[in-house]
C-alpha atoms as a PDB file:
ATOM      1  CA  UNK A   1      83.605 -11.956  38.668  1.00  0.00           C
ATOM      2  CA  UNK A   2      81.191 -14.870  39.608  1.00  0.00           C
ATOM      3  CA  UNK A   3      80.362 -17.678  37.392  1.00  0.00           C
ATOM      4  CA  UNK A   4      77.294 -19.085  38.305  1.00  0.00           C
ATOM      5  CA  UNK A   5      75.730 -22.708  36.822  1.00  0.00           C
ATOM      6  CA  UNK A   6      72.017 -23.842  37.086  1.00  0.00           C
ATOM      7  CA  UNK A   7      70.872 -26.909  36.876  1.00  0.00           C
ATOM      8  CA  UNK A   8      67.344 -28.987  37.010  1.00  0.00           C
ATOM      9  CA  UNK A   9      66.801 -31.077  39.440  1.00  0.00           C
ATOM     10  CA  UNK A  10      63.297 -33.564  40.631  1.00  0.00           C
ATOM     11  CA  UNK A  11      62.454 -34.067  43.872  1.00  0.00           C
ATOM     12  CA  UNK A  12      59.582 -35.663  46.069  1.00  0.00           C
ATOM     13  CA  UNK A  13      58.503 -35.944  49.584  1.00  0.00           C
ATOM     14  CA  UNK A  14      55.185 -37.218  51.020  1.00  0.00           C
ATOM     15  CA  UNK A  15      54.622 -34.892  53.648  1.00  0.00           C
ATOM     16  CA  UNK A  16      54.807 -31.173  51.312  1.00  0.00           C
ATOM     17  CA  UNK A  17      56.493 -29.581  48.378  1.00  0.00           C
ATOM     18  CA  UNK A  18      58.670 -27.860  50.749  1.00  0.00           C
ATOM     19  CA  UNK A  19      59.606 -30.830  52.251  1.00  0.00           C
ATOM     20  CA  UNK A  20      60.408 -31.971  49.074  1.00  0.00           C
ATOM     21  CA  UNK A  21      62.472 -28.606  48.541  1.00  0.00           C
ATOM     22  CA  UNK A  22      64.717 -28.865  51.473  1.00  0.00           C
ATOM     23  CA  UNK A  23      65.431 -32.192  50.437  1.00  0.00           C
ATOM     24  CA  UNK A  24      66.709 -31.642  46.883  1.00  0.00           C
ATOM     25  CA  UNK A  25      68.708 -29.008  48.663  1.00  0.00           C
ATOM     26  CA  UNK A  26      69.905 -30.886  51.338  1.00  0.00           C
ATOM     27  CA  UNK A  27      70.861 -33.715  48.818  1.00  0.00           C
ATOM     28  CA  UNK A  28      72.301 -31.414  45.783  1.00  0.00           C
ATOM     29  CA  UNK A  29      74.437 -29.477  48.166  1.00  0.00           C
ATOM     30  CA  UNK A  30      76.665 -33.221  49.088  1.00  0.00           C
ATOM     31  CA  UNK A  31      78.196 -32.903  45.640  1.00  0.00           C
ATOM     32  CA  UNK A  32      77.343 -29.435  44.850  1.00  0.00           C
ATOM     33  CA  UNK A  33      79.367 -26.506  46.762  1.00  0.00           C
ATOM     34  CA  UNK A  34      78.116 -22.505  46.536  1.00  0.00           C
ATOM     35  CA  UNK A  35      74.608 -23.046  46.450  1.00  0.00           C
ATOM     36  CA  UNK A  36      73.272 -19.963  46.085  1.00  0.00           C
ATOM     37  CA  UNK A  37      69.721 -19.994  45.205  1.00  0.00           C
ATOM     38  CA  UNK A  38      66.178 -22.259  44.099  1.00  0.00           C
ATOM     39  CA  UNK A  39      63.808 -21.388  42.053  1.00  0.00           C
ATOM     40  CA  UNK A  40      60.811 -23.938  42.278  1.00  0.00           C
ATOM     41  CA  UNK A  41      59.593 -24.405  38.702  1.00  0.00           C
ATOM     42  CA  UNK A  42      56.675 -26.592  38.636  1.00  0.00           C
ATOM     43  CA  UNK A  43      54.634 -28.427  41.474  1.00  0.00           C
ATOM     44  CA  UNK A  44      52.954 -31.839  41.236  1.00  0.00           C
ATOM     45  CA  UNK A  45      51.178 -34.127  43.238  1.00  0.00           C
ATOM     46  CA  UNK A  46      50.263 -38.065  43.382  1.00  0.00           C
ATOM     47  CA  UNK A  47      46.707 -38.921  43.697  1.00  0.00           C
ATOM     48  CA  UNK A  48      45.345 -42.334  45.079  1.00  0.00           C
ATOM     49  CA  UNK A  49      41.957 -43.360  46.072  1.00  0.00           C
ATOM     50  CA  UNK A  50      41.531 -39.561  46.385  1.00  0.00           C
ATOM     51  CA  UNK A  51      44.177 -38.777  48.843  1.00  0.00           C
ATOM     52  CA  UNK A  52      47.429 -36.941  47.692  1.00  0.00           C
ATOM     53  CA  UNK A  53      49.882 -39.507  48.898  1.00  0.00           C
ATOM     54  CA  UNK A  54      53.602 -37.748  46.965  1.00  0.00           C
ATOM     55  CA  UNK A  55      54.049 -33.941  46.593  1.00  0.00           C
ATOM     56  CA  UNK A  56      56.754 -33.328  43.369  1.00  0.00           C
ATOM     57  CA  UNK A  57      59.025 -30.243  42.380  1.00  0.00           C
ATOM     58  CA  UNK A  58      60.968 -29.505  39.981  1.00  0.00           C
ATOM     59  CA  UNK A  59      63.864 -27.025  40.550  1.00  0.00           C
ATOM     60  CA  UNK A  60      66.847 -25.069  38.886  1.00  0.00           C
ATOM     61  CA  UNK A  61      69.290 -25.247  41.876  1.00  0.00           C
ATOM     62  CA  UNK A  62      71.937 -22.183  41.006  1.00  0.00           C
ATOM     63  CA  UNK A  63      75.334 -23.006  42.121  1.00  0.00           C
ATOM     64  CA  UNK A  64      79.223 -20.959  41.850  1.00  0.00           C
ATOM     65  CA  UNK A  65      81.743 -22.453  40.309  1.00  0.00           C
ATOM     66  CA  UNK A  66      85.387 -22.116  41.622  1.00  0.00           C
END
């Protein structure tokens, strides 16, 4: 038997959201081990002088603990 954890992460990147996905990925997965799924839970953007300029998620990373 499996016992999975999830946790809530932020993230941003200026070029997309998945950008900004594969980042918090790429980051959580130096201290986190058995990654084994993301579910993106909200999107968000930054707005200035009418250009998006940062592209947020927020994401429940779930992980197996040994």
């Amino acid at each position: 038997m499996a016992v999975l954890k999830v946790i809530e992460i932020l993230a941003n990147s200026e070029k997309s959201w998945e950008d900004a996905t594969k980042k918090a990925v790429k980051h959580a997965s130096k201290s986190l081990k058995n990654i084994r799924s993301v579910y993106v839970q909200d999107q968000s953007a930054s707005v200035k002088d009418g250009e998006v300029t940062d592209f947020r998620v927020n994401l429940k990373i779930t992980f197996e603990v040994e």
